[in-house]
Protein backbone atom coordinates (compact mmCIF):
# COMPACT_ATOMS: atom_id res chain seq x y z
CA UNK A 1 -114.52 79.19 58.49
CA UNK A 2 -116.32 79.12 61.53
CA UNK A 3 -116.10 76.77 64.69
CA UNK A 4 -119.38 74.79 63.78
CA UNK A 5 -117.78 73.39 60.93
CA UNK A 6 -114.55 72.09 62.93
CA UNK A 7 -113.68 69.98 65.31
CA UNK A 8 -110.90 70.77 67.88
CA UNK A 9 -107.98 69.05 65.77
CA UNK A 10 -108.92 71.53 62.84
CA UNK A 11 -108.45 74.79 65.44
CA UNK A 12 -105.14 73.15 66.58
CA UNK A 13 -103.78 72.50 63.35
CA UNK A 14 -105.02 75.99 62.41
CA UNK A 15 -103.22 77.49 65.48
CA UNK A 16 -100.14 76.21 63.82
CA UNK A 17 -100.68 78.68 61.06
CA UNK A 18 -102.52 81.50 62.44
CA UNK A 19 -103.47 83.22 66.27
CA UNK A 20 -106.36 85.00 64.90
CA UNK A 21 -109.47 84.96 65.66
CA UNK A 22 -113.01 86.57 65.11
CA UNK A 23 -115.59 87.39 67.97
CA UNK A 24 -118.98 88.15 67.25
CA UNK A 25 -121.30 89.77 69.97
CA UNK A 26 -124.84 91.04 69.53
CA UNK A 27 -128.04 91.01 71.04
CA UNK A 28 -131.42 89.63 71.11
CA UNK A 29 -133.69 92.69 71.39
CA UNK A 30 -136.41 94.04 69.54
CA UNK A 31 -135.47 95.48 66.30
CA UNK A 32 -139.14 96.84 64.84
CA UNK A 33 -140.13 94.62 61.77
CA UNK A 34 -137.02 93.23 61.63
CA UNK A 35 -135.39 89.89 63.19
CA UNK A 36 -134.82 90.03 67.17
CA UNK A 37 -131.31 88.83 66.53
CA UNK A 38 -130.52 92.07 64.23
CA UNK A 39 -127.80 92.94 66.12
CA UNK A 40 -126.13 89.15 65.70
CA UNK A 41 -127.40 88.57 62.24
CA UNK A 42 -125.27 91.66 60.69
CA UNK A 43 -122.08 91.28 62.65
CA UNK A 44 -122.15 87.41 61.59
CA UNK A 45 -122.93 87.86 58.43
CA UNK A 46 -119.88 90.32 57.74
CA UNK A 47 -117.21 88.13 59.96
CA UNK A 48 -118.24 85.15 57.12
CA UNK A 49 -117.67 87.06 54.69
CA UNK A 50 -114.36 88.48 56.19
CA UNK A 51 -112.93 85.26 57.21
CA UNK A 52 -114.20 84.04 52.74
CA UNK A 53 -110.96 86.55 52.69
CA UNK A 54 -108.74 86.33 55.18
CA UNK A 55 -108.95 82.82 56.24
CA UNK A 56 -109.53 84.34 59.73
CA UNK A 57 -111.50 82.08 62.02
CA UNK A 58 -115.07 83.01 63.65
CA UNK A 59 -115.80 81.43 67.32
CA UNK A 60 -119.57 81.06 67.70
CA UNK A 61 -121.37 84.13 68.38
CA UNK A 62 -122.77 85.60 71.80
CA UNK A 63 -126.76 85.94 71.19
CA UNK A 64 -127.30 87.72 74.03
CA UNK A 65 -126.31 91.60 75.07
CA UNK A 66 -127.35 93.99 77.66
CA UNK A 67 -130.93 95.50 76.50
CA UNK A 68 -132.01 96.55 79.68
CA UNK A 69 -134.22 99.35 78.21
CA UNK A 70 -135.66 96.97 75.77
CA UNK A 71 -137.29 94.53 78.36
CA UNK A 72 -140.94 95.71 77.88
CA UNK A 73 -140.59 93.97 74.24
CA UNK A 74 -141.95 90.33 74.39
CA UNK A 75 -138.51 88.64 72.93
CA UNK A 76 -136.06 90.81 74.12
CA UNK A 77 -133.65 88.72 76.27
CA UNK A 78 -131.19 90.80 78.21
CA UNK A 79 -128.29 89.95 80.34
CA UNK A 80 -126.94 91.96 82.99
CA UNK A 81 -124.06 94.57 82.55
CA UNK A 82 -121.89 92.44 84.75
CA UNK A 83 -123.11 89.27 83.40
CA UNK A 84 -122.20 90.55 80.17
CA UNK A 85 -118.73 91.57 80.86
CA UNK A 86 -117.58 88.53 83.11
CA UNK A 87 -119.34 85.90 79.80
CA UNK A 88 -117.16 88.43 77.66
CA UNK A 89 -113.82 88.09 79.42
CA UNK A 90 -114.47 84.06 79.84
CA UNK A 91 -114.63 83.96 76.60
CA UNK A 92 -111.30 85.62 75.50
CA UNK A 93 -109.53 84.28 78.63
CA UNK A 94 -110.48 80.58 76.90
CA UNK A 95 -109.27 81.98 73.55
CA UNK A 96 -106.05 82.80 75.01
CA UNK A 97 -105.41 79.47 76.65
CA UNK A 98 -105.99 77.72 73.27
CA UNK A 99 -103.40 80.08 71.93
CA UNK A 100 -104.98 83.02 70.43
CA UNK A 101 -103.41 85.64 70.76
CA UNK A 102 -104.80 88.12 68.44
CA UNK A 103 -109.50 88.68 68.75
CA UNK A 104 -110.96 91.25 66.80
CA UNK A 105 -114.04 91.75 68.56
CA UNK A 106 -116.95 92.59 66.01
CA UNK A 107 -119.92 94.04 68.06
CA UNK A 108 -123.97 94.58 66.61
CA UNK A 109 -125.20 96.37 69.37
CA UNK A 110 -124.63 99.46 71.43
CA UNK A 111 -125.25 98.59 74.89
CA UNK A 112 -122.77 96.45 74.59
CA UNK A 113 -120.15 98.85 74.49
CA UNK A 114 -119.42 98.44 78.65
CA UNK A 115 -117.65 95.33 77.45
CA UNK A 116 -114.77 97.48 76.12
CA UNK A 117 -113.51 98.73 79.99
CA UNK A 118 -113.14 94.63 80.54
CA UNK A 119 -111.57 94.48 77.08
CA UNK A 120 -108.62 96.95 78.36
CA UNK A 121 -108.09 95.37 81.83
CA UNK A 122 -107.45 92.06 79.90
CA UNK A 123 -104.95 93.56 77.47
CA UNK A 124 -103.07 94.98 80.34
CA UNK A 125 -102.68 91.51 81.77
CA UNK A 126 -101.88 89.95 78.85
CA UNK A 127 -99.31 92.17 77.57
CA UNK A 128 -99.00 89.66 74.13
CA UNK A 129 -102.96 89.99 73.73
CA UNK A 130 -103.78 91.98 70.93
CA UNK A 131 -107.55 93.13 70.79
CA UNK A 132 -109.39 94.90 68.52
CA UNK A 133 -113.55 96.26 68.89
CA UNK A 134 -115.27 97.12 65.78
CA UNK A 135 -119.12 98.46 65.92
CA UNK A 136 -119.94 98.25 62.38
CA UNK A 137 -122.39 100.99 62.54
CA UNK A 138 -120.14 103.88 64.31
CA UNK A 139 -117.79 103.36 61.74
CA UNK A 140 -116.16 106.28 59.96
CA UNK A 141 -117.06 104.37 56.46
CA UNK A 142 -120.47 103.47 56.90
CA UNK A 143 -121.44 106.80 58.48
CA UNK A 144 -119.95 108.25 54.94
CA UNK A 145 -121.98 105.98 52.82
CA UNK A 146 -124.89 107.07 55.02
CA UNK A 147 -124.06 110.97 54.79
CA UNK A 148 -123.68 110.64 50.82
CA UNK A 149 -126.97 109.46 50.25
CA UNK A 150 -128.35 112.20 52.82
CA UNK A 151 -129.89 109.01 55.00
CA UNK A 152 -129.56 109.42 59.30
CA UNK A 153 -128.54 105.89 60.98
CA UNK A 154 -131.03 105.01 63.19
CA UNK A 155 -131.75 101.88 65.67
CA UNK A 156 -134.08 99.47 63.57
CA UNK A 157 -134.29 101.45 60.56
CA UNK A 158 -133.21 101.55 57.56
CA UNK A 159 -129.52 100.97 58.12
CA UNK A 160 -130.34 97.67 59.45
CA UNK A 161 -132.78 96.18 57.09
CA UNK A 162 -130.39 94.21 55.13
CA UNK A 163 -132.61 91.09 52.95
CA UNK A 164 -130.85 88.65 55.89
CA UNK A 165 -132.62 90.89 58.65
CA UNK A 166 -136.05 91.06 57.49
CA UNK A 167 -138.92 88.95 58.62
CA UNK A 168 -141.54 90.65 57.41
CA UNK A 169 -142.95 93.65 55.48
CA UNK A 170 -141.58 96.65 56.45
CA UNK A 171 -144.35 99.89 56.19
CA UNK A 172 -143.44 102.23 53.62
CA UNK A 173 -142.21 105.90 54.41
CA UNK A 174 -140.16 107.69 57.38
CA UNK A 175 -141.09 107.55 60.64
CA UNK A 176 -140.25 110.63 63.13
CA UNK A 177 -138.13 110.61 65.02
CA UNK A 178 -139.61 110.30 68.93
CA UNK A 179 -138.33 113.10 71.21
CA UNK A 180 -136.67 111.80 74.31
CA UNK A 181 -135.66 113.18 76.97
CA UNK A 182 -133.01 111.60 79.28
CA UNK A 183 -132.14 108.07 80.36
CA UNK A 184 -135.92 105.81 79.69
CA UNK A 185 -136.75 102.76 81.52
CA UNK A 186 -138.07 99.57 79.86
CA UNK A 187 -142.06 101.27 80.28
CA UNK A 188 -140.83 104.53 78.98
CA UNK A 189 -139.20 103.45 76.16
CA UNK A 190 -141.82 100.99 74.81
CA UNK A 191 -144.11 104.19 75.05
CA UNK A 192 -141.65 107.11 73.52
CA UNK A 193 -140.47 104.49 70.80
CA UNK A 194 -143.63 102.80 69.68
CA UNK A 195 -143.13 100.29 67.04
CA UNK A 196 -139.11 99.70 68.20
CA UNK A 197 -137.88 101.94 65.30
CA UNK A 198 -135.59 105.34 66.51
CA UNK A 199 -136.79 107.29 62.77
CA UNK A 200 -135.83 107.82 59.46
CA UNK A 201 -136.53 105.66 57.14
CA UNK A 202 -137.63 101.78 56.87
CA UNK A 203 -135.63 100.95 54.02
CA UNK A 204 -133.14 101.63 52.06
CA UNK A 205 -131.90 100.71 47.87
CA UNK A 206 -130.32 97.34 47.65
CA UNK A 207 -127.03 99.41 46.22
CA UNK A 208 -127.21 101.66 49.59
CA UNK A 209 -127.18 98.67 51.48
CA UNK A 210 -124.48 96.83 49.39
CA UNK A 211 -122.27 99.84 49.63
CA UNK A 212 -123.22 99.70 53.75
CA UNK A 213 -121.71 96.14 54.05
CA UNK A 214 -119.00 96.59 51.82
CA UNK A 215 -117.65 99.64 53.54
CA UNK A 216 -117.97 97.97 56.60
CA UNK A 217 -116.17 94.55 55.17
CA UNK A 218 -112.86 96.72 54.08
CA UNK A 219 -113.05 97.63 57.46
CA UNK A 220 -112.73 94.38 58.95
CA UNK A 221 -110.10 93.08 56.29
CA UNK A 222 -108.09 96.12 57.62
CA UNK A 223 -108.42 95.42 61.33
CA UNK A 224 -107.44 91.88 60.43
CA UNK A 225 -104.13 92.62 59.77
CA UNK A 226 -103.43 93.83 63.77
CA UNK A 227 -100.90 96.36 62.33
């Protein structure tokens, strides 16, 4: 049940029943042979099928992250760190006025993780906020499912190329992984990682990646309940 499909005397009659909600945050950055909007696409796609479940609500997602580093990729749109985290508190400070009280925030990419030091202020002025951050792809679940079939987790490999992701043919083998050495500008980066990919693998079996998402899903469910 998402917002797009409501209109605002659906979420108030809702609000009568439930405080929950579901925020989805990504990016649009490059992603190798796979869709710019990765990072939005995967988050999205498990907060449907978590709300199929729950019931829970999901508020429209954010498109855009902070991918400085990225910028040298023709369609990577970045916002600024600051940008990021005043959009990100707006956001939660509107939820709150409508009367939500209780935002799992379900994050697709990892420079978005400066959000999280906003996240906390806001919780400590809102002492009957409850918020929740869930990275999919740092989770203790998927990381097993990834360790059990001896496969490394990589940026735009791989662990990403769910059938909803891809937009075109993805090369066959492993790349290696590019040696880098400290903190790489937009220039740097496009010239260490080549192609967008971090290593590993392209793909992965459709029964890897099913396992991936469902791990990840009976994570969500659990967060839901905001015990």
């Amino acid at each position: 049940m998402r917002f797009d499909e409501l209109n605002w005397m659906d979420v108030e009659n809702y609000l009568q029943q439930d405080d929950r909600l579901m925020l989805v945050i990504g990016s649009c950055e490059q992603h190798a042979y796979l869709s710019l909007l990765t990072d939005v696409k995967i988050p999205a796609a498990l907060a449907d099928a978590a709300s199929q479940v729950s019931g829970v609500l999901v508020a429209p997602p954010l498109n855009f992250g902070a991918s400085p580093y990225f910028l040298a990729y023709p369609g990577t749109l970045s916002l600024r760190a600051s940008t990021l985290m005043d959009v990100l508190e707006d956001v939660v400070r509107s939820a709150y006025s409508a009367g939500f009280r209780r935002l799992l925030v379900l994050n697709g990419h990892g420079g978005n993780d400066l959000g999280r030091g906003r996240l906390y202020e806001l919780a400590n002025q809102f002492p009957n906020l409850h918020l929740a951050w869930y990275a999919w792809w740092q989770s203790h679940s998927v990381q097993q499912v990834a360790e059990k079939h001896q496969l490394k987790p990589s940026h735009a490999s791989w662990l990403e190329a769910f059938p909803f992701t891809r937009v075109s043919d993805l090369p066959p083998g492993e790349k290696p992984p590019p040696h880098v050495a400290g903190l790489l500008g937009q220039t740097e980066a496009r010239q260490v990682y080549g192609d967008g990919s971090f290593g590993g693998p392209y793909e992965a079996g459709a029964e890897i990646m099913d396992e991936i998402f469902s791990a990840a899903l009976q994570d969500i469910l659990v967060l839901l309940r905001f015990e």
